[in-house]
Protein backbone atom coordinates (compact mmCIF):
# COMPACT_ATOMS: atom_id res chain seq x y z
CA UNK A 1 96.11 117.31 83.19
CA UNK A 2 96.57 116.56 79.36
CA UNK A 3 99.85 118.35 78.79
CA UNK A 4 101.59 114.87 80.04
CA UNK A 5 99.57 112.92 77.56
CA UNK A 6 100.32 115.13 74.44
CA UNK A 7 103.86 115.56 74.77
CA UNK A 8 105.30 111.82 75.97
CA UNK A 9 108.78 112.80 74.63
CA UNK A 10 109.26 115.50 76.88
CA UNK A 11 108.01 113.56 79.89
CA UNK A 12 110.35 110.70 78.38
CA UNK A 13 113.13 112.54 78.84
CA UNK A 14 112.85 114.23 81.86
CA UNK A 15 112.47 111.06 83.44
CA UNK A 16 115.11 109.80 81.73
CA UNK A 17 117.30 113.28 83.29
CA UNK A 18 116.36 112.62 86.39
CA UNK A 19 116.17 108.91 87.00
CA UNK A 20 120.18 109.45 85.80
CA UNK A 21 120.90 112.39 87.95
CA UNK A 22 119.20 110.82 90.79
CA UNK A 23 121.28 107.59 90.80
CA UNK A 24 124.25 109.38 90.12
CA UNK A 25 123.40 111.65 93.11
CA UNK A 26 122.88 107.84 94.97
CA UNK A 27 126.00 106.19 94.09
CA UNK A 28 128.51 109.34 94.66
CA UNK A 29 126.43 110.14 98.13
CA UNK A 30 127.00 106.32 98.92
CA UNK A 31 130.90 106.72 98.17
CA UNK A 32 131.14 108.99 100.98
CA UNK A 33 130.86 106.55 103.87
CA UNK A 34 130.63 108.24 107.14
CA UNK A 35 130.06 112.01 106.01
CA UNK A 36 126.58 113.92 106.37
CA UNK A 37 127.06 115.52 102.66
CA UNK A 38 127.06 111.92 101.51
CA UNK A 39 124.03 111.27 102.72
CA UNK A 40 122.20 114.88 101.79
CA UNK A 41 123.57 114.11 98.06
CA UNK A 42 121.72 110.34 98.83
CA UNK A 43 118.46 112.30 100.26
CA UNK A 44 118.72 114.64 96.71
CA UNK A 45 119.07 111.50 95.03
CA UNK A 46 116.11 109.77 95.82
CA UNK A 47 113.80 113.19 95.68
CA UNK A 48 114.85 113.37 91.77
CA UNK A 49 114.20 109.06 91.73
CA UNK A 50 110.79 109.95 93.36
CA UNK A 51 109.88 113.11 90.65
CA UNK A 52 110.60 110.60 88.24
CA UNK A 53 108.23 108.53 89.55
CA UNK A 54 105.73 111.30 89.68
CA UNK A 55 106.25 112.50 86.23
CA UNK A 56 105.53 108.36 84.95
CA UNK A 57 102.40 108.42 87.11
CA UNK A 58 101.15 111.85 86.08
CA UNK A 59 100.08 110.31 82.41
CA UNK A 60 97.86 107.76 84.37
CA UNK A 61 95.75 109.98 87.06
């Protein structure tokens, strides 16, 4: 897929939004010691770490 290679400042920021929301999502879900929402807003956290990851890799395959 060439659309990731052509347009590197749209995949630039999207991984910057989402590497951002993601640890944001991280560090609140971590504040909430003890509570299940805590850890579904870690679990959200780490799919939006993970896309990042995806959308880095996607330039590459």
């Amino acid at each position: 897929m060439k659309f990731w290679k052509k347009h590197l400042v749209l995949r630039m920021v999207l991984m910057l939004l989402f590497f951002v929301a993601g640890l944001a999502l991280v560090l609140m879900g971590w504040g909430m010691t003890g509570q299940l929402h805590g850890l579904g807003l870690m679990l959200l956290g780490i799919v939006l770490m993970l896309t990042t990851l995806f959308l880095y890799n996607k330039a590459y395959s």
